[in-house]
C-alpha atoms as a PDB file:
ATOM      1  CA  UNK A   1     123.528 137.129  85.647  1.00  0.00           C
ATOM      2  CA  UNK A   2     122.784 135.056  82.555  1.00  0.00           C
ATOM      3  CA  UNK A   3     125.958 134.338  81.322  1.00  0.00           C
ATOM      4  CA  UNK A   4     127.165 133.339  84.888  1.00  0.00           C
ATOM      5  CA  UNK A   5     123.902 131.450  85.396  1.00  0.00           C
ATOM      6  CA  UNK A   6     123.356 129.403  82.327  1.00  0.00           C
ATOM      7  CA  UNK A   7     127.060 129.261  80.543  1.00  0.00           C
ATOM      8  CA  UNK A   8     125.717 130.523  77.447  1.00  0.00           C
ATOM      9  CA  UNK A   9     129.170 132.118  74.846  1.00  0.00           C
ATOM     10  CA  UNK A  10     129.434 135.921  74.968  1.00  0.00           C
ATOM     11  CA  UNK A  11     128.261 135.328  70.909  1.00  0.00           C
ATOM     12  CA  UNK A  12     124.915 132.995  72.095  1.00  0.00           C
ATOM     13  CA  UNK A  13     124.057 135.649  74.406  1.00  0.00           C
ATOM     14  CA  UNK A  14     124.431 138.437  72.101  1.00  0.00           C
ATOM     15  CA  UNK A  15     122.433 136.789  69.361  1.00  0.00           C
ATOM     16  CA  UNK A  16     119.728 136.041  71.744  1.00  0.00           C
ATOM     17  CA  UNK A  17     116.212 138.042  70.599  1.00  0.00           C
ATOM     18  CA  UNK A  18     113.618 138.412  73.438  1.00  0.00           C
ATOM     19  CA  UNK A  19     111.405 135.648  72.250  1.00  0.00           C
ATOM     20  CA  UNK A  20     114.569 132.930  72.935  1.00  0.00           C
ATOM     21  CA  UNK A  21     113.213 133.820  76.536  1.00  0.00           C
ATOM     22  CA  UNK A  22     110.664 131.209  78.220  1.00  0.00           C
ATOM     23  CA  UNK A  23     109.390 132.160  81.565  1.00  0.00           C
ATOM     24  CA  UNK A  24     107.069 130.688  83.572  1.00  0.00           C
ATOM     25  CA  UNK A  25     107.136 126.803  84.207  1.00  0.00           C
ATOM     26  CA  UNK A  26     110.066 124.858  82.377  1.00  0.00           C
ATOM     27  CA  UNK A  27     111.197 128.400  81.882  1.00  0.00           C
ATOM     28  CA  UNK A  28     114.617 128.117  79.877  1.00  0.00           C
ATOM     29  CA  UNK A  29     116.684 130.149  77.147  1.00  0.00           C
ATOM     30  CA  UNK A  30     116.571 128.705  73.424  1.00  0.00           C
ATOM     31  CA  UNK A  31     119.748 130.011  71.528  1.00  0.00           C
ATOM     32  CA  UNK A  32     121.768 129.049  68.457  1.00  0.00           C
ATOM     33  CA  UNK A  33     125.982 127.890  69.486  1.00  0.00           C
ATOM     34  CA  UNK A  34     128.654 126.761  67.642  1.00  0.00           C
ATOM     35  CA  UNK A  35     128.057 124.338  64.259  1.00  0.00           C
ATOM     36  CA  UNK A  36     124.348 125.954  64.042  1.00  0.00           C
ATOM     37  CA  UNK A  37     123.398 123.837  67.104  1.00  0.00           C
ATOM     38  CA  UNK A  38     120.211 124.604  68.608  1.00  0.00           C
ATOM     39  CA  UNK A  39     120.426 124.070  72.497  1.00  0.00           C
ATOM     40  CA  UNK A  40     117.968 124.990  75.315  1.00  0.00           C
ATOM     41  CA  UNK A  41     119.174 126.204  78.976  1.00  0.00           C
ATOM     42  CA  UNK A  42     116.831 126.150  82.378  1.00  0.00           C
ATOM     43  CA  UNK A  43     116.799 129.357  83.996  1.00  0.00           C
ATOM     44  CA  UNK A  44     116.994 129.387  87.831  1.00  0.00           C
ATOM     45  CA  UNK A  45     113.889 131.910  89.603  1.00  0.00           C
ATOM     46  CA  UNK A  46     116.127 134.498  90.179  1.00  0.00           C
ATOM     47  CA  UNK A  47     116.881 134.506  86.942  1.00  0.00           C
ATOM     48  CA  UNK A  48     113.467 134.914  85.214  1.00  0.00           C
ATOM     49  CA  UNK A  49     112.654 137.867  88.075  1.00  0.00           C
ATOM     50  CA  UNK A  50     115.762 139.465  86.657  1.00  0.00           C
ATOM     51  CA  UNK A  51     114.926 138.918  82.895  1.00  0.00           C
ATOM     52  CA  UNK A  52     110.974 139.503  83.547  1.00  0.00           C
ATOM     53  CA  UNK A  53     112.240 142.762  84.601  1.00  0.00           C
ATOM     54  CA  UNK A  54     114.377 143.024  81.490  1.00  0.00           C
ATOM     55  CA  UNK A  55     111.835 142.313  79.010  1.00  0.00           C
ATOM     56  CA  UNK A  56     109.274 144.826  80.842  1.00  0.00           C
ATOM     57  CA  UNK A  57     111.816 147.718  80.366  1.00  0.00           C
ATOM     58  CA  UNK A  58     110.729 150.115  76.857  1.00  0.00           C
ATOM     59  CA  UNK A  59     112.624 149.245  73.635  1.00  0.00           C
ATOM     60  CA  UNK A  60     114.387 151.738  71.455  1.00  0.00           C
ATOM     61  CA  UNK A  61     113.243 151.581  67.980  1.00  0.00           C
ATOM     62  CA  UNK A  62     111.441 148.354  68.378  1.00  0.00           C
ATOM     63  CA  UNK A  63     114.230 146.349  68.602  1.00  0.00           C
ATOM     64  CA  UNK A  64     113.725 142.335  69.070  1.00  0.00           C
ATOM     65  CA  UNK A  65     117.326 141.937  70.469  1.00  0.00           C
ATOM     66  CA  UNK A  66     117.084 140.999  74.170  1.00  0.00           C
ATOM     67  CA  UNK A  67     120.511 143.058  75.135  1.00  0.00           C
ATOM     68  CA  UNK A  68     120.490 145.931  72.325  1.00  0.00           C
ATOM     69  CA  UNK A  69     123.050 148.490  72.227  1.00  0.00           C
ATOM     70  CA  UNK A  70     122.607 152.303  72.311  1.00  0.00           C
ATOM     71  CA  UNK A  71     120.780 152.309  68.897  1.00  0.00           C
ATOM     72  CA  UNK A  72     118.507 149.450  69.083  1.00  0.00           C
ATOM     73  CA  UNK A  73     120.961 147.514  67.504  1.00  0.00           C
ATOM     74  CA  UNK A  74     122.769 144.074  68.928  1.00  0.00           C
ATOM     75  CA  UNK A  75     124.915 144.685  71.167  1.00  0.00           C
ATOM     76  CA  UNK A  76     128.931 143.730  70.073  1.00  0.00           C
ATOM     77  CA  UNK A  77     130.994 141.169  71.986  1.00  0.00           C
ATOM     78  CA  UNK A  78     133.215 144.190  73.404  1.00  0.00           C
ATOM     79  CA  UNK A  79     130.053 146.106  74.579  1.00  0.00           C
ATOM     80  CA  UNK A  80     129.314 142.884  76.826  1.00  0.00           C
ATOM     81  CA  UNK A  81     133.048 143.287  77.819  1.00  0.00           C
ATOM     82  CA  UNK A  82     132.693 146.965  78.754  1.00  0.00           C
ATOM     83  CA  UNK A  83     129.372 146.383  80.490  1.00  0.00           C
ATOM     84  CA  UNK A  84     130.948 143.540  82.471  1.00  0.00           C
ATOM     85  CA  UNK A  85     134.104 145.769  83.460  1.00  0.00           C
ATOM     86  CA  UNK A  86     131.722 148.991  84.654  1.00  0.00           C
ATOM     87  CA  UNK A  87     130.216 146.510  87.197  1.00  0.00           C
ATOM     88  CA  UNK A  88     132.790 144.500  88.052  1.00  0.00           C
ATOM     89  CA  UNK A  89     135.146 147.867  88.867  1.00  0.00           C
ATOM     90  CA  UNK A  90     131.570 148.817  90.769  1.00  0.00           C
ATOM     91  CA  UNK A  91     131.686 145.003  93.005  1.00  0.00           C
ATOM     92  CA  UNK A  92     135.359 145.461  93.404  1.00  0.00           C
ATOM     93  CA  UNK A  93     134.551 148.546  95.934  1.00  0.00           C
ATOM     94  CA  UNK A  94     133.027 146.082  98.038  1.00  0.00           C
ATOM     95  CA  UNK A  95     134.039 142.547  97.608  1.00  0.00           C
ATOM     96  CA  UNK A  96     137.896 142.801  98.141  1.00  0.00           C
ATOM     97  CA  UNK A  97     138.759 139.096  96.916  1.00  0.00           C
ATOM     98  CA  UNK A  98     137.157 140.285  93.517  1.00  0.00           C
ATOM     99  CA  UNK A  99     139.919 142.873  93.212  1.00  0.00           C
ATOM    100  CA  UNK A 100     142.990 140.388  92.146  1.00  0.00           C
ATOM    101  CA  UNK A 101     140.591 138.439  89.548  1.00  0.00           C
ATOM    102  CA  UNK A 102     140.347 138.812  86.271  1.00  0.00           C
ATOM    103  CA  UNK A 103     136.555 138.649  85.160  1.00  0.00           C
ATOM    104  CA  UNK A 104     135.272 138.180  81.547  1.00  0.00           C
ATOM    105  CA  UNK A 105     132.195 136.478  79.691  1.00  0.00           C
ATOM    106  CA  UNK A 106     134.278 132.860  79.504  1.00  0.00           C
ATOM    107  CA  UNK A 107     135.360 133.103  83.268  1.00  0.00           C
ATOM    108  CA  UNK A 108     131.275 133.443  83.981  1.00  0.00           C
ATOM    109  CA  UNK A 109     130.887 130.456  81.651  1.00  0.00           C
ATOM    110  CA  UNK A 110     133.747 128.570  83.359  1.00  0.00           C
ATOM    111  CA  UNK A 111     132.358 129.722  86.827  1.00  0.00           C
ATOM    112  CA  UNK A 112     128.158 128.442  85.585  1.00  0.00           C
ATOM    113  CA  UNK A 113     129.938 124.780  84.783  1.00  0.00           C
ATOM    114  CA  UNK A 114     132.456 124.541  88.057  1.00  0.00           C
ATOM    115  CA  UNK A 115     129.058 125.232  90.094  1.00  0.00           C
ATOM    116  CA  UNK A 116     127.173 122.365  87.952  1.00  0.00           C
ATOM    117  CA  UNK A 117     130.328 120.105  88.918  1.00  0.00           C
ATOM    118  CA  UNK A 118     130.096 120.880  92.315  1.00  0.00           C
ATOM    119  CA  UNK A 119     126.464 120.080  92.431  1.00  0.00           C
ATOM    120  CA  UNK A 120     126.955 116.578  91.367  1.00  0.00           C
ATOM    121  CA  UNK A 121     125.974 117.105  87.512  1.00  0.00           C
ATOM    122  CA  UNK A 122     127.259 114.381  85.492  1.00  0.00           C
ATOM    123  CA  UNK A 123     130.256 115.661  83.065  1.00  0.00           C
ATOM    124  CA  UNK A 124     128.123 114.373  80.234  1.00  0.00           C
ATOM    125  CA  UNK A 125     124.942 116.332  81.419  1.00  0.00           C
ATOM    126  CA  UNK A 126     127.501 119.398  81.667  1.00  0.00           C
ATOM    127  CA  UNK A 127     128.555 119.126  78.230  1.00  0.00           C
ATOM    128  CA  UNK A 128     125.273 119.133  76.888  1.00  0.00           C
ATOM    129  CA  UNK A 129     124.613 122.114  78.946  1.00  0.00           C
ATOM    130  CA  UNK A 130     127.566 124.322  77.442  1.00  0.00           C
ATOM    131  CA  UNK A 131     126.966 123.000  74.450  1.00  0.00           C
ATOM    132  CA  UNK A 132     130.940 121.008  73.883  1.00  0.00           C
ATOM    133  CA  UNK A 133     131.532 119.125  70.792  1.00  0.00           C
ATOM    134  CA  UNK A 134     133.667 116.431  72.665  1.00  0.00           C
ATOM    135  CA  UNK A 135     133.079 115.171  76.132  1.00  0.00           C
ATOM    136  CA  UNK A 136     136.962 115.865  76.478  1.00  0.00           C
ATOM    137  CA  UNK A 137     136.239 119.693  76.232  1.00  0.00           C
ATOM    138  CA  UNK A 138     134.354 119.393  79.502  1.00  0.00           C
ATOM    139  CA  UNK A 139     136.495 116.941  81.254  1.00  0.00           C
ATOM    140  CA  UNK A 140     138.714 119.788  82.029  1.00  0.00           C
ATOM    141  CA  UNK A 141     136.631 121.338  84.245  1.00  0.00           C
ATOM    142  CA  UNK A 142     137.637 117.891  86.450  1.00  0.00           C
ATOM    143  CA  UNK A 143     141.459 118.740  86.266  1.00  0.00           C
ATOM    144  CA  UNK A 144     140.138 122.265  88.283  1.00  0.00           C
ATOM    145  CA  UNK A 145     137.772 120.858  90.680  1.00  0.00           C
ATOM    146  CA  UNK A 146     140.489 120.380  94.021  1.00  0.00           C
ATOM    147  CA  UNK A 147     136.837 119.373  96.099  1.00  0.00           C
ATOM    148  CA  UNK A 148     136.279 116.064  94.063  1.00  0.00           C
ATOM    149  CA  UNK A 149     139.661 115.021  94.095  1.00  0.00           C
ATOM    150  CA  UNK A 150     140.148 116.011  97.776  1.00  0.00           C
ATOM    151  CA  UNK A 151     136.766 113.480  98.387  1.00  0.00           C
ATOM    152  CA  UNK A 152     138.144 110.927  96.303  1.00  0.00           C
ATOM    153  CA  UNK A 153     141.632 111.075  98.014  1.00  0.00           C
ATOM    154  CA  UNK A 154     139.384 110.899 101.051  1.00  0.00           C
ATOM    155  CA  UNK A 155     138.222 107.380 100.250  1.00  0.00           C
ATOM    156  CA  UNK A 156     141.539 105.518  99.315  1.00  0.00           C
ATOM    157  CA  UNK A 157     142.469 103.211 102.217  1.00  0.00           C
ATOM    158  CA  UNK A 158     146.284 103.998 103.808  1.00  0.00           C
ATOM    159  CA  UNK A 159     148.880 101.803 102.571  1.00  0.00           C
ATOM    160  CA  UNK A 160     150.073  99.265 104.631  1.00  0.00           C
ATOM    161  CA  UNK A 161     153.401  97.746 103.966  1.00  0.00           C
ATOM    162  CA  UNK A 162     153.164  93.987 103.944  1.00  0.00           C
ATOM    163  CA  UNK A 163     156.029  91.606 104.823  1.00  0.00           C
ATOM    164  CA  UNK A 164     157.844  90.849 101.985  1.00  0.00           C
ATOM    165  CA  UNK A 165     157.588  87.021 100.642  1.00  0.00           C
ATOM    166  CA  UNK A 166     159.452  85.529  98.028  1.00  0.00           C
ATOM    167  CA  UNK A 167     157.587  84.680  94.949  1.00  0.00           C
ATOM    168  CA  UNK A 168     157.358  80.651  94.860  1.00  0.00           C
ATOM    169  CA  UNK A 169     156.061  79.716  90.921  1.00  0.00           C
ATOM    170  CA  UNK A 170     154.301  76.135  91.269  1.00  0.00           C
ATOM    171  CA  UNK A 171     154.656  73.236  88.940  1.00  0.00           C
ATOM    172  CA  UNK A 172     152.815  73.776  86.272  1.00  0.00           C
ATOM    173  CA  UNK A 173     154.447  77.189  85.898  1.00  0.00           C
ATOM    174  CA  UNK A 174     157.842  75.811  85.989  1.00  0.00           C
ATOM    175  CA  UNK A 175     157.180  73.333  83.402  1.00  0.00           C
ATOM    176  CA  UNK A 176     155.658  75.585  81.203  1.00  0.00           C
ATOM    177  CA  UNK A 177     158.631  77.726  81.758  1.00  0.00           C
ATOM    178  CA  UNK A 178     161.044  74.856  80.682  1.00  0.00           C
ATOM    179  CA  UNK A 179     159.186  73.588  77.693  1.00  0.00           C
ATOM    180  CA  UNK A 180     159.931  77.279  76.285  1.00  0.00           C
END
């Protein structure tokens, strides 16, 4: 639910320690991305009932990792992987269009900006969010988006065919013209 919720990397999510959790009001996740960057992410109420849960649950061996593995340890990028498979084999039973898709960590990422897009954020608000380098990284997420370019198809006028006229040039362009 957090990685499809706030587009955070499979390695920002696994390097995320329980106090890079802020619930409550303003509540949002504080983790480190690519280049060292420090960025912060709103969480939605669903998910801080889901994480307050989370954080309530015991610890093994006083780990501060908020998803630990089996020892108390972080948990590795393929453990998120094989977490994500068990329960996406486990929605497949019952939601049949999830059977032909592949699902990973990026597609949740890719899936948290397409539903900022469709909300109306700004591209530039987006990027910030995801935390892109280059504004270009998130303009693909444009290219995908058939809604926007179905409403801006929408608002082109039809195109009328006009009759035909012969260009005339006027004076001054003809003398211009023959001064050349």
């Amino acid at each position: 639910m957090l990685a499809a919720q706030t587009g955070l990397r499979v390695s920002e999510i696994i390097d995320l320690h329980q106090d890079s959790v802020m619930l409550g009001h303003g509540a949002h996740v504080r983790c480190v991305g690519k280049g060292r960057k420090e960025r912060s992410t709103p969480l939605t109420k669903v998910a801080q009932q889901a994480l307050r849960g989370w954080l309530n649950e015991p610890r093994k061996r006083g780990t501060t990792a908020l998803f630990p593995n089996m020892h108390g340890g972080r948990l590795s990028a393929d453990g998120v992987q094989a977490l994500l498979n068990k329960y996406v084999a486990k929605a497949r039973e019952h939601c049949v269009p999830l059977r032909s898709k592949r699902v990973s960590p990026h597609v949740l990422r890719h899936s948290a900006a397409m539903e900022l897009l469709q909300a109306g954020v700004d591209c530039s608000v987006i990027a910030l969010w995801l935390g892109h380098e280059a504004m270009e990284t998130t303009l693909t997420y444009l290219h995908a988006h058939l809604e926007l370019k179905e409403s801006a198809l929408a608002k082109l006028k039809p195109y009328e065919r006009a009759k035909a006229e012969r260009f005339r040039p006027n004076d001054r362009l003809l003398a211009f013209l023959n001064a050349l």
